[in-house]
PDB file of N, CA and C in Angstrom:
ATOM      1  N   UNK A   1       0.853  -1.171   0.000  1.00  0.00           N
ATOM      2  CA  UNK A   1       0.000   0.000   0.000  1.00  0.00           C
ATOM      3  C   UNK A   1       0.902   1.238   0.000  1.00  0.00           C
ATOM      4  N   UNK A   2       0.845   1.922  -0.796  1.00  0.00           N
ATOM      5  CA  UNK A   2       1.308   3.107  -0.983  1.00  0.00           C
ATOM      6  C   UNK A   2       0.572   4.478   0.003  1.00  0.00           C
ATOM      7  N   UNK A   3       1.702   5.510   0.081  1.00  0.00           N
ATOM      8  CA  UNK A   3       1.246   6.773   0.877  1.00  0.00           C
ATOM      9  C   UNK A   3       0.180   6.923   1.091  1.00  0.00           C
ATOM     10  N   UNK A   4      -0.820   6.951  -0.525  1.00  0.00           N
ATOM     11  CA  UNK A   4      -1.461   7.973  -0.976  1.00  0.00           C
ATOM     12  C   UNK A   4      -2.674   6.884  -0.400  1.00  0.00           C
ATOM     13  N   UNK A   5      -2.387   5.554  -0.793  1.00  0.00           N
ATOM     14  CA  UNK A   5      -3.869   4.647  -0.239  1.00  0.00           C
ATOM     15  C   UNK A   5      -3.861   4.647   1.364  1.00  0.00           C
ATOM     16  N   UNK A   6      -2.776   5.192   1.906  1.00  0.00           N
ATOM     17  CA  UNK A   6      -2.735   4.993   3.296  1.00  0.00           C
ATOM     18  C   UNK A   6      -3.708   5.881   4.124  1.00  0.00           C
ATOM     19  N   UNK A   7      -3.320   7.536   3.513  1.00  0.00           N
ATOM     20  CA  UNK A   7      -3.968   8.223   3.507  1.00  0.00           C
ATOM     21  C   UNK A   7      -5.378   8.624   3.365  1.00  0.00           C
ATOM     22  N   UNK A   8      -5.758   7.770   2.208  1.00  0.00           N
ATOM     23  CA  UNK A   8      -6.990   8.011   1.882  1.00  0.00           C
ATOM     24  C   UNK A   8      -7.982   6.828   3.030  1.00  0.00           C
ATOM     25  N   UNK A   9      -7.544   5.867   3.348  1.00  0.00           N
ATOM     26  CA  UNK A   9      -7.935   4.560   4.018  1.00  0.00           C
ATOM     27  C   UNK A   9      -7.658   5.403   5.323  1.00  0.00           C
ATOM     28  N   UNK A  10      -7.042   6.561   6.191  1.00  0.00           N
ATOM     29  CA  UNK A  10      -7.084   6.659   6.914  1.00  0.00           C
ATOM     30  C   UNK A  10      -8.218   7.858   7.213  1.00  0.00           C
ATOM     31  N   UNK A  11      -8.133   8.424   6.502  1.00  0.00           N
ATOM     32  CA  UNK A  11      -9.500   9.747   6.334  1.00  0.00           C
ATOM     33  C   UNK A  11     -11.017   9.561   6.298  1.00  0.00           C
ATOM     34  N   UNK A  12     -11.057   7.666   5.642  1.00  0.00           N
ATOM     35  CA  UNK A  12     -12.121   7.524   5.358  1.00  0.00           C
ATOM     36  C   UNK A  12     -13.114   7.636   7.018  1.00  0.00           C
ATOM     37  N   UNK A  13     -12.890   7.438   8.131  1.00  0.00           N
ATOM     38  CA  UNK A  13     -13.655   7.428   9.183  1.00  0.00           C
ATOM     39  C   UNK A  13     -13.698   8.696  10.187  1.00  0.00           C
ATOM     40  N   UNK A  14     -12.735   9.731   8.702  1.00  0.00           N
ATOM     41  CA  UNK A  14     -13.398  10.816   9.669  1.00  0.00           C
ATOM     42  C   UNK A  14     -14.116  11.634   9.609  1.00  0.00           C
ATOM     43  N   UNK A  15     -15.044  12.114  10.912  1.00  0.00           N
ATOM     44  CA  UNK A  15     -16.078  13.316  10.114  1.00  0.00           C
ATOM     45  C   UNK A  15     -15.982  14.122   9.461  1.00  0.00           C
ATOM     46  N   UNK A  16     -17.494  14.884   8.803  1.00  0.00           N
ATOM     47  CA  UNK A  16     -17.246  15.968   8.018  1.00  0.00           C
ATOM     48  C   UNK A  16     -16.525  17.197   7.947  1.00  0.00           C
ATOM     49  N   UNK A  17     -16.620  17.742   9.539  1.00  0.00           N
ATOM     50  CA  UNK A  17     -15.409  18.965   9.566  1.00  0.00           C
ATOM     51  C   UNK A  17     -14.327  18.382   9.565  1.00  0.00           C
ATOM     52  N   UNK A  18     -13.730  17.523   9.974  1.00  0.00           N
ATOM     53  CA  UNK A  18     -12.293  17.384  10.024  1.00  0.00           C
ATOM     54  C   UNK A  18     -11.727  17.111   8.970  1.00  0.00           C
ATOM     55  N   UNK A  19     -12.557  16.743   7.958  1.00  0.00           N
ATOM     56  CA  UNK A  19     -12.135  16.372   6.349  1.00  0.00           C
ATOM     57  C   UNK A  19     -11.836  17.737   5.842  1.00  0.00           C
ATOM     58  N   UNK A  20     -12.779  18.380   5.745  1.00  0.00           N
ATOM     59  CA  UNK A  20     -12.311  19.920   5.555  1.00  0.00           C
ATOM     60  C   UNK A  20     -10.765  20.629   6.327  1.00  0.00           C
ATOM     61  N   UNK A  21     -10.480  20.077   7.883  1.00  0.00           N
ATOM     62  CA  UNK A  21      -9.453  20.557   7.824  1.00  0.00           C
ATOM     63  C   UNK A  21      -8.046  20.000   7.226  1.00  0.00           C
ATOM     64  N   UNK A  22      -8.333  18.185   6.752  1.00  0.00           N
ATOM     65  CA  UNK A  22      -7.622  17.899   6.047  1.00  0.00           C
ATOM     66  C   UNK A  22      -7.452  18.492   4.652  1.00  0.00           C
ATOM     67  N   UNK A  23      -8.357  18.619   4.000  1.00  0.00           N
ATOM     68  CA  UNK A  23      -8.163  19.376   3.073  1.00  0.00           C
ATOM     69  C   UNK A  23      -7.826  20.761   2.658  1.00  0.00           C
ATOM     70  N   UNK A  24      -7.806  21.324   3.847  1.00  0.00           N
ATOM     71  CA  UNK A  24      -7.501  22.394   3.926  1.00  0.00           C
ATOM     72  C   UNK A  24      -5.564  22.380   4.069  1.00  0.00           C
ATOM     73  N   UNK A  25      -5.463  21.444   5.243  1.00  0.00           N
ATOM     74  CA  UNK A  25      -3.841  21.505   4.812  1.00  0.00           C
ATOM     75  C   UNK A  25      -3.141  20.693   4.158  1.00  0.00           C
ATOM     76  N   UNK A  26      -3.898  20.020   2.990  1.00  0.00           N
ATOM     77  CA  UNK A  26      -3.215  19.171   1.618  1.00  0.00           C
ATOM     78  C   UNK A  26      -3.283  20.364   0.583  1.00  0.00           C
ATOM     79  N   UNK A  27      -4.687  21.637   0.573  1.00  0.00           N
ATOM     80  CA  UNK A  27      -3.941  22.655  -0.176  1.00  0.00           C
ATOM     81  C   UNK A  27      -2.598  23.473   0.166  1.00  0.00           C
ATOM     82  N   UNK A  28      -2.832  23.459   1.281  1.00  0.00           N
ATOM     83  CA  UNK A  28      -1.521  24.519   2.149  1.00  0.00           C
ATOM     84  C   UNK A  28      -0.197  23.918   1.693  1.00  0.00           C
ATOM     85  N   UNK A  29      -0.206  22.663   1.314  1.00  0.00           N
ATOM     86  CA  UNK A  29       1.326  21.972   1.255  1.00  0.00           C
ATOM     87  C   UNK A  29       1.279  22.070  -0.407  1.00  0.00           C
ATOM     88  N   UNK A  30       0.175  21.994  -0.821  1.00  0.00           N
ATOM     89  CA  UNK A  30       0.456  22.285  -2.391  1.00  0.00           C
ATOM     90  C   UNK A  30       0.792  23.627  -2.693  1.00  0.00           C
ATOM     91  N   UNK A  31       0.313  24.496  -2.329  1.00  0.00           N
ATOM     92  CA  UNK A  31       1.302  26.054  -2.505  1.00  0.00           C
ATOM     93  C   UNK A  31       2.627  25.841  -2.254  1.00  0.00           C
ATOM     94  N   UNK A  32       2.590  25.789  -0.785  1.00  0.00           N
ATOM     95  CA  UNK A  32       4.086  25.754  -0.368  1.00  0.00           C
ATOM     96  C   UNK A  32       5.155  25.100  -1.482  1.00  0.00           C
ATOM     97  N   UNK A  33       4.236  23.861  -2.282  1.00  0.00           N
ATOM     98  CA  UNK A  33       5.288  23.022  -3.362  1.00  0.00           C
ATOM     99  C   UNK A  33       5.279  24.014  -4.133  1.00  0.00           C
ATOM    100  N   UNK A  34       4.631  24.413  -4.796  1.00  0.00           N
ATOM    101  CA  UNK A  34       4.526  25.012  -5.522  1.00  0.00           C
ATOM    102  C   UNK A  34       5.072  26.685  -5.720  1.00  0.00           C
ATOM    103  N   UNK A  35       5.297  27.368  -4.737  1.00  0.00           N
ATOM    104  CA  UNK A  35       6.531  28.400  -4.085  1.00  0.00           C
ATOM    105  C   UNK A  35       7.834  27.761  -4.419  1.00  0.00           C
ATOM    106  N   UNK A  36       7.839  26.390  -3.721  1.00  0.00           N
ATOM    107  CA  UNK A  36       9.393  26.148  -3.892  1.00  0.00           C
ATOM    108  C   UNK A  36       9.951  25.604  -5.059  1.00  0.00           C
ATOM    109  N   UNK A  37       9.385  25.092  -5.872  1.00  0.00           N
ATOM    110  CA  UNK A  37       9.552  24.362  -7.339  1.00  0.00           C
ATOM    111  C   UNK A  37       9.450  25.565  -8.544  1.00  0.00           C
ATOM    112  N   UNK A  38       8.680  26.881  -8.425  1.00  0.00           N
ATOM    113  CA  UNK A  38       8.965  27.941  -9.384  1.00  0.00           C
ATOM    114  C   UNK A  38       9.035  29.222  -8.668  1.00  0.00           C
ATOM    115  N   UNK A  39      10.063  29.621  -9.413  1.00  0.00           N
ATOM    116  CA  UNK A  39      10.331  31.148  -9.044  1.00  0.00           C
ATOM    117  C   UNK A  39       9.241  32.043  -9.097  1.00  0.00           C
ATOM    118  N   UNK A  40       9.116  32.998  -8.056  1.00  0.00           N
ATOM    119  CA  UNK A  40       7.905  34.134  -8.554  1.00  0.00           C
ATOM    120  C   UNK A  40       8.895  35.044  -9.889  1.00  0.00           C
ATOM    121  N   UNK A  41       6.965  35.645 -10.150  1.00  0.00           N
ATOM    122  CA  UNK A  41       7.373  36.592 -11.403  1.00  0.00           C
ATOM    123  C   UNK A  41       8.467  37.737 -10.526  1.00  0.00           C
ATOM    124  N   UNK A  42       7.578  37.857  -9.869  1.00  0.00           N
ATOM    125  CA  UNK A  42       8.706  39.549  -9.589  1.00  0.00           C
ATOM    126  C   UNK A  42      10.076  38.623  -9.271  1.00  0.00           C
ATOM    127  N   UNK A  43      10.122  37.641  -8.292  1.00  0.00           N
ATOM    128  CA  UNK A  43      11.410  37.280  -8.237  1.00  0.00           C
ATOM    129  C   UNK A  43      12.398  37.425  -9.377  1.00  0.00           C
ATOM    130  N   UNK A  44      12.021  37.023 -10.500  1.00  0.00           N
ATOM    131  CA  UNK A  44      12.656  36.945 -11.861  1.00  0.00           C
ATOM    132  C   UNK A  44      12.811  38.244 -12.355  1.00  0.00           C
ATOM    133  N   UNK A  45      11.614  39.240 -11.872  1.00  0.00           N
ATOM    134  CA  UNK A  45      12.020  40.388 -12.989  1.00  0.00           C
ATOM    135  C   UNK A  45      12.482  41.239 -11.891  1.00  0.00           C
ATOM    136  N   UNK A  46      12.979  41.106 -10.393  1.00  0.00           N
ATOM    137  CA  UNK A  46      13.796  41.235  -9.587  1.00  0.00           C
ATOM    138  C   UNK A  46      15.134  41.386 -10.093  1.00  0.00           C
ATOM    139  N   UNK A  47      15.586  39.913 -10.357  1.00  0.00           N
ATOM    140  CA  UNK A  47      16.697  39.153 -10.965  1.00  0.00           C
ATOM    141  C   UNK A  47      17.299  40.429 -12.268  1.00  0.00           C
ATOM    142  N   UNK A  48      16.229  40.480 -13.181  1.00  0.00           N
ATOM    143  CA  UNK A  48      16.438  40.939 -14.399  1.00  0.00           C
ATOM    144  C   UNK A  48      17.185  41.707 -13.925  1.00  0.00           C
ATOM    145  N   UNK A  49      16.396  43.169 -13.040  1.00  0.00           N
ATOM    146  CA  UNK A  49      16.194  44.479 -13.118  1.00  0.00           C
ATOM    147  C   UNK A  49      18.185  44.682 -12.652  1.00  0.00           C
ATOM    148  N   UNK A  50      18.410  43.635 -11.429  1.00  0.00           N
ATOM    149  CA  UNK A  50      20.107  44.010 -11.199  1.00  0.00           C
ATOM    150  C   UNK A  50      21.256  43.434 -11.525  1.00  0.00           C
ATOM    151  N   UNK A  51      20.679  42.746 -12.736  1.00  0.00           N
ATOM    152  CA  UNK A  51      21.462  42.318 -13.773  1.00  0.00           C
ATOM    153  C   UNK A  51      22.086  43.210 -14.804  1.00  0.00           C
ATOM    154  N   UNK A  52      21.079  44.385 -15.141  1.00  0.00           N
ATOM    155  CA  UNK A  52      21.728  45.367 -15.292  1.00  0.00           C
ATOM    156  C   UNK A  52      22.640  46.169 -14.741  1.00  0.00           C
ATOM    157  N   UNK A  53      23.412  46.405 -15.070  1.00  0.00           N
ATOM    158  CA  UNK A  53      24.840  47.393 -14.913  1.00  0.00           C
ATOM    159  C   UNK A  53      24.408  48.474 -14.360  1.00  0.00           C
ATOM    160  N   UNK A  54      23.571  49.316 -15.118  1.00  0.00           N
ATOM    161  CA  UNK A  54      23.558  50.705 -15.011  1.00  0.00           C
ATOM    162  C   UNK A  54      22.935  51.116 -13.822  1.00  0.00           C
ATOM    163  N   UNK A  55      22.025  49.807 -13.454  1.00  0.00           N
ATOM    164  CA  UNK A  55      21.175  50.146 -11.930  1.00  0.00           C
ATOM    165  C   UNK A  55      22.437  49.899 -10.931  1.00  0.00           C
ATOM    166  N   UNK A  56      23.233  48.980 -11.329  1.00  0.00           N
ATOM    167  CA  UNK A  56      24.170  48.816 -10.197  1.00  0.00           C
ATOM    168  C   UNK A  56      25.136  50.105 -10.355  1.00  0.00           C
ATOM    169  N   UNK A  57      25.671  51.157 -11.205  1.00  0.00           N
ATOM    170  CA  UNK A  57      26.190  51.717 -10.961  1.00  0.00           C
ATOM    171  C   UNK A  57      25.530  52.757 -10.273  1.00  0.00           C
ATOM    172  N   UNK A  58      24.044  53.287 -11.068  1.00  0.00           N
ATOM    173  CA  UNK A  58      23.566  54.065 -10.307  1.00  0.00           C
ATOM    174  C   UNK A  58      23.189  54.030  -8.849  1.00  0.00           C
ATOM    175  N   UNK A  59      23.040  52.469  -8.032  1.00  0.00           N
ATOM    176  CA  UNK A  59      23.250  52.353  -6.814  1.00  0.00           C
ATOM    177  C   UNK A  59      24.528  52.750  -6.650  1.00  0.00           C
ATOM    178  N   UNK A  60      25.758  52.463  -6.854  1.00  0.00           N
ATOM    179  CA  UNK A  60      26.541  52.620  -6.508  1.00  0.00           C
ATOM    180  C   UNK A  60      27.128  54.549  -6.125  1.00  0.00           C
ATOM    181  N   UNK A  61      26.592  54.645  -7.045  1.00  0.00           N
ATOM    182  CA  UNK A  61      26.760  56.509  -7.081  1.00  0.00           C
ATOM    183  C   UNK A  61      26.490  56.697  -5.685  1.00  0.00           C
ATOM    184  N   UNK A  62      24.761  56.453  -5.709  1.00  0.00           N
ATOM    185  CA  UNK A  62      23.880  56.936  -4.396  1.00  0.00           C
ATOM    186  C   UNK A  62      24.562  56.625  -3.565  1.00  0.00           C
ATOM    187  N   UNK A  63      24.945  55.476  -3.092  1.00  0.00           N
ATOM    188  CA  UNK A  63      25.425  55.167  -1.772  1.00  0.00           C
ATOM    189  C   UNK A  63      27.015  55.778  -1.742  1.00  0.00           C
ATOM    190  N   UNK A  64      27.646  56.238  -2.814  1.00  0.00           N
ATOM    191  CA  UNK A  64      28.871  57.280  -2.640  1.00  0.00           C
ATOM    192  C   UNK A  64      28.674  58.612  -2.357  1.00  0.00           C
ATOM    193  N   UNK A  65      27.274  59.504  -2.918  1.00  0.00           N
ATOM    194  CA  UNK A  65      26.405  60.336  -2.003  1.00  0.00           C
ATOM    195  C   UNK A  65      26.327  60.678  -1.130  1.00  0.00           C
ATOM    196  N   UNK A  66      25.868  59.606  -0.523  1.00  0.00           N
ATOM    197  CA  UNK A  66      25.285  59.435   0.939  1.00  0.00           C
ATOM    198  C   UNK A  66      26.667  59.349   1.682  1.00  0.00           C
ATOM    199  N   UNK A  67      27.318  58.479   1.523  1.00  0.00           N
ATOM    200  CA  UNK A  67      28.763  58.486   2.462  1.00  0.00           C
ATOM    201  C   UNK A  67      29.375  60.130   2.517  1.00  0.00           C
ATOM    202  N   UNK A  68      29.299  60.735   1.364  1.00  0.00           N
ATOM    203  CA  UNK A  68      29.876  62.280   1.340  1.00  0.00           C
ATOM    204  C   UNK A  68      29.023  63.195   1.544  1.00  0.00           C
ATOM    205  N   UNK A  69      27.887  62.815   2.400  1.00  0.00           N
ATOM    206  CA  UNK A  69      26.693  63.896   2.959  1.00  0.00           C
ATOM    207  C   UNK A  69      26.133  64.601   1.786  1.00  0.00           C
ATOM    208  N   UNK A  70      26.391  64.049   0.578  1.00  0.00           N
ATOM    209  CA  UNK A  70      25.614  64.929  -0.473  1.00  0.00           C
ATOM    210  C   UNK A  70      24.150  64.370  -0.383  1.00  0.00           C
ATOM    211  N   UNK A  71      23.248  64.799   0.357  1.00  0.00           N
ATOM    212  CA  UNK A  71      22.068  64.065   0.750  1.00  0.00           C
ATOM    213  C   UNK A  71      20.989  65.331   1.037  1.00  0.00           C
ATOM    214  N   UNK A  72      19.422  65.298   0.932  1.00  0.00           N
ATOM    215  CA  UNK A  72      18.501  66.168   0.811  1.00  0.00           C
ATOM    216  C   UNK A  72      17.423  65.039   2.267  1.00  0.00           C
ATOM    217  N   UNK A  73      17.267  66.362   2.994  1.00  0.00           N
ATOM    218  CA  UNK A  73      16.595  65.382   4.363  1.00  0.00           C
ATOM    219  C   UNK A  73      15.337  65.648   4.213  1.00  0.00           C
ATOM    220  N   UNK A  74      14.290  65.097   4.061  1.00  0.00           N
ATOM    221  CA  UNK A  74      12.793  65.672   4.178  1.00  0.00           C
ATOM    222  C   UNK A  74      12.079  64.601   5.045  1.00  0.00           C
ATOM    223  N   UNK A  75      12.135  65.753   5.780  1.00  0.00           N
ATOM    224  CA  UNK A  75      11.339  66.239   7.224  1.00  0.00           C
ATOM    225  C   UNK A  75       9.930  65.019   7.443  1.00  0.00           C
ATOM    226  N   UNK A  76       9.202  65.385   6.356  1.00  0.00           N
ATOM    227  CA  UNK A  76       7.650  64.710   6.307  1.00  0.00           C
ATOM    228  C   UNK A  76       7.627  63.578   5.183  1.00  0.00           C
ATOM    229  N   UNK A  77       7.690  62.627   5.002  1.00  0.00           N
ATOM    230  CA  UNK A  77       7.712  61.939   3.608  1.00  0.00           C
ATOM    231  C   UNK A  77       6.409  62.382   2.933  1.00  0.00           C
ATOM    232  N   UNK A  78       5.268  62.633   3.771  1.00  0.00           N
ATOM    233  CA  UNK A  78       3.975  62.890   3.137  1.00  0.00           C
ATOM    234  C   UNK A  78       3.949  63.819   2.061  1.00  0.00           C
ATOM    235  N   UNK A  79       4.778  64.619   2.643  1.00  0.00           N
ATOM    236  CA  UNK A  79       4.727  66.026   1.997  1.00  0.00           C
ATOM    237  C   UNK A  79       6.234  66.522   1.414  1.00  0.00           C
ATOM    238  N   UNK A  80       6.364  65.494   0.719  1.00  0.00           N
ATOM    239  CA  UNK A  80       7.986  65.540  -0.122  1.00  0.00           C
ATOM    240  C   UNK A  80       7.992  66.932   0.031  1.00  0.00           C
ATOM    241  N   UNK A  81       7.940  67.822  -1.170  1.00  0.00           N
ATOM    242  CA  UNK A  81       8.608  69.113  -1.678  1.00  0.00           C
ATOM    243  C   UNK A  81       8.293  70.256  -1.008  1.00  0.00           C
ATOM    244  N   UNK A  82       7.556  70.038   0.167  1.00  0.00           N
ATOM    245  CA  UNK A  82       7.363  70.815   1.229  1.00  0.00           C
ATOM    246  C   UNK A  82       8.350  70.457   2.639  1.00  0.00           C
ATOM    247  N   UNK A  83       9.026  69.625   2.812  1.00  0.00           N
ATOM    248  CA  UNK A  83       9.592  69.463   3.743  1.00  0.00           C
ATOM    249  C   UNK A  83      11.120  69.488   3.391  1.00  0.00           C
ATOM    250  N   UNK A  84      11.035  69.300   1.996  1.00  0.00           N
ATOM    251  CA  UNK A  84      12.691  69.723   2.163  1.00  0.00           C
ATOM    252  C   UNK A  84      13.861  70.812   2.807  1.00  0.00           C
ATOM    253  N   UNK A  85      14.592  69.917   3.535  1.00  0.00           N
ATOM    254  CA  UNK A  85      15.245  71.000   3.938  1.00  0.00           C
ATOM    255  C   UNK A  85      16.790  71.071   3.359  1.00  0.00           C
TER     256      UNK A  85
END
């Protein structure tokens, strides 16, 4: 007897709610497979985006910026161009 008949031969005597919560966490483990077997989209177009060069240099700038206090502080984020100081 395999897993899957074990499983099913063991479910058969149980009541109606509790079948539901079995089934509820045989979907839960199918996502989870399913997370771990494919990449998300954004993951990938994550991937893409700092594969490019130019984002990595332009990070790189910023954070040479920031080390040399060439930096703009605002006060309120709400209210960007009003709080600049």
């Amino acid at each position: 007897m395999n897993t899957a008949e074990k499983i099913y031969k063991t479910v058969q005597g149980l009541p109606e709610p509790m079948l539901h919560e079995v089934l509820d966490f045989v979907e839960f483990l199918q996502k989870k497979n399913r997370r771990r077997t494919s990449p998300s989209k954004s993951q990938s177009e994550t991937d893409e985006y700092f594969a490019n060069p130019l984002v990595i240099e332009a990070i790189e700038r910023g954070m040479e910026d920031v080390n040399a206090g060439r930096v703009t502080k605002i006060a309120d984020p709400k209210n960007v161009w009003e709080s600049i100081q």
